[in-house]
PDB file of N, CA and C in Angstrom:
ATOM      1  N   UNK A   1     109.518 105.185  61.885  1.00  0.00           N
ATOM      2  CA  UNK A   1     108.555 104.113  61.685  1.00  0.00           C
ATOM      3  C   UNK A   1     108.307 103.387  63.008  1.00  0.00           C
ATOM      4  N   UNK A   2     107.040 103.315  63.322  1.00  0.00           N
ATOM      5  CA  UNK A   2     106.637 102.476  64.433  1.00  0.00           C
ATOM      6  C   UNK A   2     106.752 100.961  64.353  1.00  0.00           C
ATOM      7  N   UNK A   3     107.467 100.486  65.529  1.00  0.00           N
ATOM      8  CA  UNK A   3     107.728  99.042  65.677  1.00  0.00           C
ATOM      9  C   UNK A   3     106.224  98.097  65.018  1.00  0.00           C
ATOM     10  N   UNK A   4     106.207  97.326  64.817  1.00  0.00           N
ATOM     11  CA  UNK A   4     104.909  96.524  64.596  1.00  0.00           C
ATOM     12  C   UNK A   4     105.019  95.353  65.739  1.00  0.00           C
ATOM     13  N   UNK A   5     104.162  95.565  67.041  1.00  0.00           N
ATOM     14  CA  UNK A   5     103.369  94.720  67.768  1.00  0.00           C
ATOM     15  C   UNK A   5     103.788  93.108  67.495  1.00  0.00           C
ATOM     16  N   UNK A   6     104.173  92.604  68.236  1.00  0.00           N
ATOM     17  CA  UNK A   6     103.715  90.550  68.216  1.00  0.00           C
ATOM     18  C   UNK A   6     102.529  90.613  68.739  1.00  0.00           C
ATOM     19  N   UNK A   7     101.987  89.315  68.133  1.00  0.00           N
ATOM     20  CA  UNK A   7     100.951  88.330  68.081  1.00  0.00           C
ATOM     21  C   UNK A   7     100.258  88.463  69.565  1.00  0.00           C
ATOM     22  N   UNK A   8     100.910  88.214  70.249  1.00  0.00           N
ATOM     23  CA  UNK A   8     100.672  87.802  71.412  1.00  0.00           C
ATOM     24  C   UNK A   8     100.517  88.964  72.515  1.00  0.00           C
ATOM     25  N   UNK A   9     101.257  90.469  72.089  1.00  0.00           N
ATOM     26  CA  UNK A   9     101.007  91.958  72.793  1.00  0.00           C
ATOM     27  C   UNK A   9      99.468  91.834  72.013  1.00  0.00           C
ATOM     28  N   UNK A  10      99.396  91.772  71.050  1.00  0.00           N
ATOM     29  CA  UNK A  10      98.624  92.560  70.606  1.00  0.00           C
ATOM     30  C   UNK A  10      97.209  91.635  70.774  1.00  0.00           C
ATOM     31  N   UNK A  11      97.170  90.459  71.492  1.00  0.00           N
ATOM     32  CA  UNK A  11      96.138  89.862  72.184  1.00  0.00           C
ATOM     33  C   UNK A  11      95.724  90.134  73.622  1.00  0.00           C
ATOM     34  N   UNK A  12      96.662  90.421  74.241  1.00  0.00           N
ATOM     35  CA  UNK A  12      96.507  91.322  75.256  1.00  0.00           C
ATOM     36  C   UNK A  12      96.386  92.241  75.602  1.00  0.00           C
ATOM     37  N   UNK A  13      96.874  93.259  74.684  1.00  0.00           N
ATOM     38  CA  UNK A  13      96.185  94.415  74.695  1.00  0.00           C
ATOM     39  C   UNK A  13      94.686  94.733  74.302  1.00  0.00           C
ATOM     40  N   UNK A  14      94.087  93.665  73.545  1.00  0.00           N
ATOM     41  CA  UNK A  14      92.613  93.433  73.372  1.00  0.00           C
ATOM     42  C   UNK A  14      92.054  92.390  74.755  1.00  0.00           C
ATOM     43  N   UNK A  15      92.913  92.174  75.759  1.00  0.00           N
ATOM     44  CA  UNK A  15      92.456  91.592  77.058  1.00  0.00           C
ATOM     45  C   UNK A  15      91.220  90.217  76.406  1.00  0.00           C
ATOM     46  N   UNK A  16      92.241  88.948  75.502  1.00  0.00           N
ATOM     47  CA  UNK A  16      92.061  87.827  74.932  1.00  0.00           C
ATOM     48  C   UNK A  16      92.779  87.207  75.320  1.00  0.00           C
ATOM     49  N   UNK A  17      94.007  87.277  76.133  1.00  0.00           N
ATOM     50  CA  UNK A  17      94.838  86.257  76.561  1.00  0.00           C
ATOM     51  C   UNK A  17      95.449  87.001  78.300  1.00  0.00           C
ATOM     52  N   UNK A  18      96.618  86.144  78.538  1.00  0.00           N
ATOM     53  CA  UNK A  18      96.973  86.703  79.885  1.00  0.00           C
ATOM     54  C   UNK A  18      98.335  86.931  79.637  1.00  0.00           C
ATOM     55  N   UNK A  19      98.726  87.239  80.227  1.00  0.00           N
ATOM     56  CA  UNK A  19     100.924  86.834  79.739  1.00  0.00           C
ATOM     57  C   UNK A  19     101.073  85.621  79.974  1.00  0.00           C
ATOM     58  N   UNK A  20     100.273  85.210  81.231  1.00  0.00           N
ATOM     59  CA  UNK A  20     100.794  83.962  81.778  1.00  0.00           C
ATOM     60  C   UNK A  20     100.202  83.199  80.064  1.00  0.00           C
ATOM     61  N   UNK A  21      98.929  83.024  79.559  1.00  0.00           N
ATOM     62  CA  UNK A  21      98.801  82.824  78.195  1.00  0.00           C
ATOM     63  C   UNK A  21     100.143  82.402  77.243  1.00  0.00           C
ATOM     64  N   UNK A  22     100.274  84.082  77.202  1.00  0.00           N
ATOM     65  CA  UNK A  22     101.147  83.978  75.967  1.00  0.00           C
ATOM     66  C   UNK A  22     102.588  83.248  76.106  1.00  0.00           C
ATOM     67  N   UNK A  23     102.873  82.712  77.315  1.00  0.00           N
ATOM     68  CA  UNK A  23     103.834  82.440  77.719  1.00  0.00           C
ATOM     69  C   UNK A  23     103.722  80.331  77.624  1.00  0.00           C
ATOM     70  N   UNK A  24     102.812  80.341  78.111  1.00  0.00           N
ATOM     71  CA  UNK A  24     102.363  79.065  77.552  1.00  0.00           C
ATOM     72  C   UNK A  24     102.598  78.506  75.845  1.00  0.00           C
ATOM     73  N   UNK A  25     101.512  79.400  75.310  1.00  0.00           N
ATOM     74  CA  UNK A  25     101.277  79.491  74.189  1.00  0.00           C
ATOM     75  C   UNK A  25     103.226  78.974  73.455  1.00  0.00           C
ATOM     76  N   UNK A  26     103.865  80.063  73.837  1.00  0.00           N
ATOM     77  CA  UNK A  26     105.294  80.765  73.222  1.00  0.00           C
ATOM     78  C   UNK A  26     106.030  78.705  73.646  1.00  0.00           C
ATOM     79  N   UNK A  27     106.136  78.435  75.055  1.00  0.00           N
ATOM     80  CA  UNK A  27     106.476  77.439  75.363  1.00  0.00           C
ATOM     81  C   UNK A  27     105.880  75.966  74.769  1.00  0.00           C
ATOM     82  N   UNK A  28     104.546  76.097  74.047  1.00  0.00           N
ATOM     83  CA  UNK A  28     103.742  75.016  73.109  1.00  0.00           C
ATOM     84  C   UNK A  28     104.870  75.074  72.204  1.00  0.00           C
ATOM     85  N   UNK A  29     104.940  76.317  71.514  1.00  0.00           N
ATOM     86  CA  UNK A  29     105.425  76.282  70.144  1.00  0.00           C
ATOM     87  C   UNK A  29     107.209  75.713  70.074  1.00  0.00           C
ATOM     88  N   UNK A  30     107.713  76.335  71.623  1.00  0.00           N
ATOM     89  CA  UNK A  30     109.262  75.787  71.325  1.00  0.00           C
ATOM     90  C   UNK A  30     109.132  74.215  71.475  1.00  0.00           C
ATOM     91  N   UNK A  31     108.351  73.545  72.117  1.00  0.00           N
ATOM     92  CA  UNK A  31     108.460  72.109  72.696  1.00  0.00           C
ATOM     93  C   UNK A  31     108.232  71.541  71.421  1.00  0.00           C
ATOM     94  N   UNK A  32     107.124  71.635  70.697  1.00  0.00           N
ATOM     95  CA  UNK A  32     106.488  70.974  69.564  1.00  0.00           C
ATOM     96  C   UNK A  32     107.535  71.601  68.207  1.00  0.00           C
ATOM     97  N   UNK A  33     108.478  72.418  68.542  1.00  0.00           N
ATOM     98  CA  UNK A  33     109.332  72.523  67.211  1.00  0.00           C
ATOM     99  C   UNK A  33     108.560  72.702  65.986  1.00  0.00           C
ATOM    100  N   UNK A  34     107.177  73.416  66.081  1.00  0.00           N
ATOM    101  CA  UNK A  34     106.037  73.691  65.222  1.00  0.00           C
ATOM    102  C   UNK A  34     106.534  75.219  64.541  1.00  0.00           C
ATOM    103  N   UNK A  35     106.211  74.478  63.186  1.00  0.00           N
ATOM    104  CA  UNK A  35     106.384  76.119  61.842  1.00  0.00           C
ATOM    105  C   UNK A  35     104.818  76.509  62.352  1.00  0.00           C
ATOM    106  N   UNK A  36     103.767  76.208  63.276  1.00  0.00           N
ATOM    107  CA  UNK A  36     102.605  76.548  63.410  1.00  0.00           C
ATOM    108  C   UNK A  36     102.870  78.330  64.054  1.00  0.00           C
ATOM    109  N   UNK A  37     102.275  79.408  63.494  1.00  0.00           N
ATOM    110  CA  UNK A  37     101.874  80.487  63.686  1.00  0.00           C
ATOM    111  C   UNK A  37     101.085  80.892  65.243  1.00  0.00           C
ATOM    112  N   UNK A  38     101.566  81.626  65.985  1.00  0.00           N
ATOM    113  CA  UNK A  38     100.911  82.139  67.584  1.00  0.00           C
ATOM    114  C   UNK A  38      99.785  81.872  67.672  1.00  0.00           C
ATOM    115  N   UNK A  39      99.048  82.732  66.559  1.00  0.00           N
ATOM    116  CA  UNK A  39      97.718  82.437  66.451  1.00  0.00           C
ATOM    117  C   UNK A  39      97.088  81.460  66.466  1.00  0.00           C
ATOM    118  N   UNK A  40      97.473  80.282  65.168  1.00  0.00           N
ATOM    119  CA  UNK A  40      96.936  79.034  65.213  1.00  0.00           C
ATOM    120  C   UNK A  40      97.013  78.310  67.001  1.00  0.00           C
ATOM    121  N   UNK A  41      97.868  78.144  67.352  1.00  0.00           N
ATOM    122  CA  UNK A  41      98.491  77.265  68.647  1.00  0.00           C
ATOM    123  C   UNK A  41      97.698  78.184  69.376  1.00  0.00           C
ATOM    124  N   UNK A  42      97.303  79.209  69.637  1.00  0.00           N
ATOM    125  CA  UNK A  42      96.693  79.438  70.760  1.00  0.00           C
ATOM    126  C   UNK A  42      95.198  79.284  71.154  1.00  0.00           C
ATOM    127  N   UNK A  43      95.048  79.293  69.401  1.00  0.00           N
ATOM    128  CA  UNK A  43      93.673  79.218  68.960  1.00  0.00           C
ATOM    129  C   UNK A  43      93.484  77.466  69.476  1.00  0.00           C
ATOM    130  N   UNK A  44      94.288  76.401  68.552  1.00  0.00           N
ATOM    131  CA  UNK A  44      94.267  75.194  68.917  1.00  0.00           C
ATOM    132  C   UNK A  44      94.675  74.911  70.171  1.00  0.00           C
ATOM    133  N   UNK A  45      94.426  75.546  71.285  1.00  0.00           N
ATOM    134  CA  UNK A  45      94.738  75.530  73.048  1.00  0.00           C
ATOM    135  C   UNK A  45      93.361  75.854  73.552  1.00  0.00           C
ATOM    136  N   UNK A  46      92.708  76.495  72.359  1.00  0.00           N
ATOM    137  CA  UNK A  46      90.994  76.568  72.802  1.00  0.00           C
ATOM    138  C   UNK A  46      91.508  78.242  73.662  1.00  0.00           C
ATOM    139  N   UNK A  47      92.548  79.365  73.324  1.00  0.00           N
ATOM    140  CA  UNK A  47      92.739  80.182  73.974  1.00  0.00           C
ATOM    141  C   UNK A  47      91.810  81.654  73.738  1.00  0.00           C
ATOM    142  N   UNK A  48      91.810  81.550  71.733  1.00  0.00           N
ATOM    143  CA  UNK A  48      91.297  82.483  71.317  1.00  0.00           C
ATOM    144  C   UNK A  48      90.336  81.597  70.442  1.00  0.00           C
ATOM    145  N   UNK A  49      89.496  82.522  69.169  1.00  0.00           N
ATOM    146  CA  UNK A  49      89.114  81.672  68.072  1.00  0.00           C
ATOM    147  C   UNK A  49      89.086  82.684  66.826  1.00  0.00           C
ATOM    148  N   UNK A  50      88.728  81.881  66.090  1.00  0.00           N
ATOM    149  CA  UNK A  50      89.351  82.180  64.407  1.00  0.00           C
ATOM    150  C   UNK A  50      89.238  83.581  64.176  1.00  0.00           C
ATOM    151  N   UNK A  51      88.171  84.666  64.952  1.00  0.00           N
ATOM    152  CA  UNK A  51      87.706  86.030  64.520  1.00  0.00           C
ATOM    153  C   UNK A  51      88.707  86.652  65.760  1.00  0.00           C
ATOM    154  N   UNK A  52      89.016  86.099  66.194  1.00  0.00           N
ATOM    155  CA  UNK A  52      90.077  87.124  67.125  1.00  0.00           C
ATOM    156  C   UNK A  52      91.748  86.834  66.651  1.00  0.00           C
ATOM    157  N   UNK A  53      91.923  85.635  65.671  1.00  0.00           N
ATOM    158  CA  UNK A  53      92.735  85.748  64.851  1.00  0.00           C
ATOM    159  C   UNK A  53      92.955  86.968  63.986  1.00  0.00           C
ATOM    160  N   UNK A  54      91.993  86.665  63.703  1.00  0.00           N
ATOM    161  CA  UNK A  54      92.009  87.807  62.314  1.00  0.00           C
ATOM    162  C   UNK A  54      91.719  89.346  62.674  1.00  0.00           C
ATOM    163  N   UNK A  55      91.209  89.673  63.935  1.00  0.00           N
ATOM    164  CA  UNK A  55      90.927  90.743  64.444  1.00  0.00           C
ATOM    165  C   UNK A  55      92.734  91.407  64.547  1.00  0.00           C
ATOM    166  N   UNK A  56      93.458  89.777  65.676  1.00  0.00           N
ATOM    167  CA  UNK A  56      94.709  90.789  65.792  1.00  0.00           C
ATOM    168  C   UNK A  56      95.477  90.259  64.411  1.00  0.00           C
ATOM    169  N   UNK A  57      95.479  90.204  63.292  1.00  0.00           N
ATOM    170  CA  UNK A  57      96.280  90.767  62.332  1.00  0.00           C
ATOM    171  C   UNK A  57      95.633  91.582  61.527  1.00  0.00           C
ATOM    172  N   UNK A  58      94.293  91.689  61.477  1.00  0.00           N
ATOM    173  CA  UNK A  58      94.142  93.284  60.999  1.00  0.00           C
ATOM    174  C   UNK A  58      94.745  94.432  62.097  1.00  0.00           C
ATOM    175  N   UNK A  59      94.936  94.128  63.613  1.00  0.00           N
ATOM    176  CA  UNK A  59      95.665  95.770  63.986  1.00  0.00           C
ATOM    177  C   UNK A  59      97.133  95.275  63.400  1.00  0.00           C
ATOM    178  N   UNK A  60      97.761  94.313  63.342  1.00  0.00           N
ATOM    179  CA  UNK A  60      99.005  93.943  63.249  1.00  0.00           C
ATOM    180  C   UNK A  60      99.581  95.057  62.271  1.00  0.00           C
ATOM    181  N   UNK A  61      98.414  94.455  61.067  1.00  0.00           N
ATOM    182  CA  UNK A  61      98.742  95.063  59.469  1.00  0.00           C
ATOM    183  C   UNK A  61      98.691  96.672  59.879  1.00  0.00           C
ATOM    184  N   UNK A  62      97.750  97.189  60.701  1.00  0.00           N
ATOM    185  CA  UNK A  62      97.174  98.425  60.853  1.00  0.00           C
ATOM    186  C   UNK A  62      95.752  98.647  59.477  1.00  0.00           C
ATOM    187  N   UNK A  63      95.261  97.682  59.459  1.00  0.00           N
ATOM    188  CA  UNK A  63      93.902  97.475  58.222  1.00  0.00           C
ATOM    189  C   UNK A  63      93.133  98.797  58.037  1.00  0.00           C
ATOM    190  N   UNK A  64      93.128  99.423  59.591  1.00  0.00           N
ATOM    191  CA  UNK A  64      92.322 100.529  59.459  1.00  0.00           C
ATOM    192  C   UNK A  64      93.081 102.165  60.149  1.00  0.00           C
ATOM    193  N   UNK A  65      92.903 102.803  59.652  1.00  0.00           N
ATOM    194  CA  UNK A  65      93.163 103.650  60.825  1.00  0.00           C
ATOM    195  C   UNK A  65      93.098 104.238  61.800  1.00  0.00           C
ATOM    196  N   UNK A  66      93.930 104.298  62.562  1.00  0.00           N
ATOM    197  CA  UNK A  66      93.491 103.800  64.473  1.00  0.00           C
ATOM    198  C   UNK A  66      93.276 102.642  65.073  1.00  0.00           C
ATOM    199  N   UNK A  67      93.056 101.598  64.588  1.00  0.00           N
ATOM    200  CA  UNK A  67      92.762 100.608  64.862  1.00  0.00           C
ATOM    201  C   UNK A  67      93.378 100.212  66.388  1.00  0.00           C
ATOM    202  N   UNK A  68      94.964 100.494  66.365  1.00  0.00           N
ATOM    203  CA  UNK A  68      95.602 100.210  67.459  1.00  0.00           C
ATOM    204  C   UNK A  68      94.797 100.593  68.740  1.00  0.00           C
ATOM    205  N   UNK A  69      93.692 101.460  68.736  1.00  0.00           N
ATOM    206  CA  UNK A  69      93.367 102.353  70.221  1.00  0.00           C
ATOM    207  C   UNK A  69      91.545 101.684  70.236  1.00  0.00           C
ATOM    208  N   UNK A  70      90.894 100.865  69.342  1.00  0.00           N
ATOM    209  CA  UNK A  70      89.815 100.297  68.996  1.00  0.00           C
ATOM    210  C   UNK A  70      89.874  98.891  70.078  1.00  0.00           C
ATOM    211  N   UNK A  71      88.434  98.406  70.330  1.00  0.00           N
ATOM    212  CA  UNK A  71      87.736  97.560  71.357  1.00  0.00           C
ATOM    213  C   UNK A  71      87.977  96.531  70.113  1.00  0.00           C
ATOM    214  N   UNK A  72      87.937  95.646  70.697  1.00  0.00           N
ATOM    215  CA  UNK A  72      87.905  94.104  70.214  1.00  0.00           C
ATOM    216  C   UNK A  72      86.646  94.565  68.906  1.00  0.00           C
ATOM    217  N   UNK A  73      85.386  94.568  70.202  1.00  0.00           N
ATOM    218  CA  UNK A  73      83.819  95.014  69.223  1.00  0.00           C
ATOM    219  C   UNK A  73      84.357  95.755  68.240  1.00  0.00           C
ATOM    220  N   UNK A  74      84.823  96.458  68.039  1.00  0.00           N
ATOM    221  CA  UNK A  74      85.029  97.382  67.033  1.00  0.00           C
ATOM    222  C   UNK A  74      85.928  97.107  66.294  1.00  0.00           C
ATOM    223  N   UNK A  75      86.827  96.410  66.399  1.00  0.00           N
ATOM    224  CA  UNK A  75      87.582  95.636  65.280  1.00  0.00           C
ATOM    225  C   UNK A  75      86.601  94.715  64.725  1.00  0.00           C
ATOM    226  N   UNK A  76      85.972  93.831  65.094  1.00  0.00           N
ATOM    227  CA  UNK A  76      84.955  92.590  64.481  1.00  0.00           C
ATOM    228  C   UNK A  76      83.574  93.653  63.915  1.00  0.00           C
ATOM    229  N   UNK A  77      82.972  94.825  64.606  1.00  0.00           N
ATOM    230  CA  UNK A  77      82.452  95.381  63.733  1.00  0.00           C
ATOM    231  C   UNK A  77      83.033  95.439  62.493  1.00  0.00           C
ATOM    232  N   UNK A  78      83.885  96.107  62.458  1.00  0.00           N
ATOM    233  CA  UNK A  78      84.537  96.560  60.912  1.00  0.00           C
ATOM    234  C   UNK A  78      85.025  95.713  59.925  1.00  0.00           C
ATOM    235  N   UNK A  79      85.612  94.952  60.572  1.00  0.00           N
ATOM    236  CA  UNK A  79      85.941  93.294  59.780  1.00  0.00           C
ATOM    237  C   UNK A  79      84.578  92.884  58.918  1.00  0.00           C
ATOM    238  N   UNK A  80      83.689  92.423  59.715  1.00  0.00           N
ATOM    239  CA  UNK A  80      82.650  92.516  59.296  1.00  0.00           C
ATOM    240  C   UNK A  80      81.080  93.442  58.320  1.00  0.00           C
ATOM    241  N   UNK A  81      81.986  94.754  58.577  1.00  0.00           N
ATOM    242  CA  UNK A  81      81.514  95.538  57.704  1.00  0.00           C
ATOM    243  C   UNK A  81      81.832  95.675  55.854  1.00  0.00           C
ATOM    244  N   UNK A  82      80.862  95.286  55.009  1.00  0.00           N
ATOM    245  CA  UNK A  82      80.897  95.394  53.383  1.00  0.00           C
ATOM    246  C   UNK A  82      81.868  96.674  53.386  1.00  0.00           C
ATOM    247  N   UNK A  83      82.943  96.972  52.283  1.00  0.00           N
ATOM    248  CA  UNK A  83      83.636  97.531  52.102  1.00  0.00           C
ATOM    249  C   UNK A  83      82.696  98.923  51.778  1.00  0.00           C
ATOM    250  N   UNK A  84      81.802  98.829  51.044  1.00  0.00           N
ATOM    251  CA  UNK A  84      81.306  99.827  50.470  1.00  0.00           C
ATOM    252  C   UNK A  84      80.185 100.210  51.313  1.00  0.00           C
ATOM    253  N   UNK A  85      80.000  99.800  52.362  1.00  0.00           N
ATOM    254  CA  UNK A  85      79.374 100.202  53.330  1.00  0.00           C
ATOM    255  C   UNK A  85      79.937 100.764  54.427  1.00  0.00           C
ATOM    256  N   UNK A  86      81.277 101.042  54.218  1.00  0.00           N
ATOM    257  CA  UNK A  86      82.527 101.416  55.164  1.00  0.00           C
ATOM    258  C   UNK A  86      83.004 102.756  54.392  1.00  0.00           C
ATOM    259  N   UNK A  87      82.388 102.867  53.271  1.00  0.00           N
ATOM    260  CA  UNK A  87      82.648 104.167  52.562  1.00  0.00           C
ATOM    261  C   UNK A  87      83.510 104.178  51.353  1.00  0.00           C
ATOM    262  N   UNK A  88      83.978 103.225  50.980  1.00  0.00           N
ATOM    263  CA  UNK A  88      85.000 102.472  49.994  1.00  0.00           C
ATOM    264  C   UNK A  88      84.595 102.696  48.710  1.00  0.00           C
ATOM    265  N   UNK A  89      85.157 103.045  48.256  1.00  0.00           N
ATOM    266  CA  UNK A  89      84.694 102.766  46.517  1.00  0.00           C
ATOM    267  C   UNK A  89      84.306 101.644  45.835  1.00  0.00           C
ATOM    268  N   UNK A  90      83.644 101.685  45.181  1.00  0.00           N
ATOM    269  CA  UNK A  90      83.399 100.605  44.810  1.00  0.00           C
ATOM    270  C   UNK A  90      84.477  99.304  43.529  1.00  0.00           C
ATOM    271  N   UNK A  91      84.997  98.559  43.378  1.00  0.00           N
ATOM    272  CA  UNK A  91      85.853  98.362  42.559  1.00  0.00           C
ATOM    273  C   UNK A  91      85.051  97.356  41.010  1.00  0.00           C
ATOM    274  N   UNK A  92      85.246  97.734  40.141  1.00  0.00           N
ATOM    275  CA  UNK A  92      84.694  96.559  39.222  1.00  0.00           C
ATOM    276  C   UNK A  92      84.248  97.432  38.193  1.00  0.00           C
TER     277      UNK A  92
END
Protein backbone atom coordinates (compact mmCIF):
# COMPACT_ATOMS: atom_id res chain seq x y z
CA UNK A 1 0.00 0.00 0.00
CA UNK A 2 1.19 3.40 -0.97
CA UNK A 3 1.97 5.95 1.76
CA UNK A 4 -0.77 8.75 1.47
CA UNK A 5 0.91 12.27 0.81
CA UNK A 6 0.50 15.39 3.61
CA UNK A 7 -1.32 18.36 2.98
CA UNK A 8 1.34 20.38 2.42
CA UNK A 9 3.64 17.74 -0.25
CA UNK A 10 0.83 17.53 -1.96
CA UNK A 11 0.51 21.48 -2.43
CA UNK A 12 3.68 21.58 -3.72
CA UNK A 13 3.76 19.20 -5.80
CA UNK A 14 0.83 21.14 -7.57
CA UNK A 15 3.56 24.22 -7.28
CA UNK A 16 0.67 26.26 -4.76
CA UNK A 17 2.94 26.75 -2.03
CA UNK A 18 6.87 26.82 -1.41
CA UNK A 19 8.49 24.67 1.49
CA UNK A 20 9.56 27.77 2.79
CA UNK A 21 5.31 28.02 2.76
CA UNK A 22 4.65 24.99 4.25
CA UNK A 23 6.99 25.56 6.86
CA UNK A 24 5.44 28.72 7.93
CA UNK A 25 2.14 27.46 7.55
CA UNK A 26 3.33 24.06 9.94
CA UNK A 27 4.95 26.88 12.48
CA UNK A 28 1.25 29.05 12.44
CA UNK A 29 -0.32 25.95 13.51
CA UNK A 30 2.27 24.91 16.44
CA UNK A 31 2.28 28.64 17.89
CA UNK A 32 -1.57 29.08 17.78
CA UNK A 33 -2.03 25.46 19.41
CA UNK A 34 -4.93 25.37 16.63
CA UNK A 35 -7.17 21.89 16.05
CA UNK A 36 -7.35 24.18 12.63
CA UNK A 37 -6.53 21.75 9.54
CA UNK A 38 -3.18 22.75 6.97
CA UNK A 39 -5.48 23.63 4.63
CA UNK A 40 -7.68 26.00 6.46
CA UNK A 41 -4.41 28.05 8.02
CA UNK A 42 -2.86 28.29 4.87
CA UNK A 43 -5.79 29.17 3.13
CA UNK A 44 -6.48 31.83 6.12
CA UNK A 45 -2.60 33.18 5.41
CA UNK A 46 -4.21 34.19 2.01
CA UNK A 47 -1.60 31.16 0.78
CA UNK A 48 -4.02 29.00 -1.20
CA UNK A 49 -7.98 29.26 -1.64
CA UNK A 50 -10.96 27.13 -1.03
CA UNK A 51 -10.70 25.16 -4.71
CA UNK A 52 -7.15 24.31 -4.18
CA UNK A 53 -8.29 22.98 -0.85
CA UNK A 54 -10.35 20.69 -2.17
CA UNK A 55 -8.30 20.01 -5.27
CA UNK A 56 -5.47 18.67 -2.76
CA UNK A 57 -7.80 16.36 -0.86
CA UNK A 58 -9.32 14.98 -3.77
CA UNK A 59 -5.49 13.70 -4.82
CA UNK A 60 -5.10 13.04 -1.02
CA UNK A 61 -8.25 10.66 -1.14
CA UNK A 62 -6.96 9.58 -4.73
CA UNK A 63 -10.89 10.76 -6.02
CA UNK A 64 -9.81 9.85 -9.39
CA UNK A 65 -7.54 7.72 -11.02
CA UNK A 66 -4.19 9.06 -11.62
CA UNK A 67 -4.89 11.97 -10.23
CA UNK A 68 -1.48 11.99 -8.40
CA UNK A 69 0.44 12.75 -11.99
CA UNK A 70 -2.64 15.52 -13.09
CA UNK A 71 -2.11 19.64 -13.40
CA UNK A 72 -3.82 21.61 -10.85
CA UNK A 73 -6.25 22.56 -14.27
CA UNK A 74 -7.09 19.22 -14.41
CA UNK A 75 -7.91 18.45 -11.04
CA UNK A 76 -10.44 21.67 -10.91
CA UNK A 77 -11.54 20.53 -14.39
CA UNK A 78 -12.83 17.36 -12.99
CA UNK A 79 -13.95 18.56 -9.64
CA UNK A 80 -15.98 20.58 -11.51
CA UNK A 81 -17.17 18.21 -13.94
CA UNK A 82 -21.24 16.71 -13.41
CA UNK A 83 -20.68 13.17 -12.45
CA UNK A 84 -22.59 11.92 -15.31
CA UNK A 85 -20.85 13.89 -17.58
CA UNK A 86 -17.61 12.22 -16.37
CA UNK A 87 -19.19 8.96 -17.48
CA UNK A 88 -20.80 7.89 -14.12
CA UNK A 89 -23.89 6.28 -13.82
CA UNK A 90 -26.43 7.78 -13.06
CA UNK A 91 -27.84 7.20 -9.35
CA UNK A 92 -31.66 7.64 -8.38
Amino acid sequence: MVARKLFGEILVDLRLVTLTDVRRVLEAQRRRGSPKKFGHIARDMALIREEHVLATLAVQMRLFPGIERWSLRQILQHLHTPMEAAGEAKVG
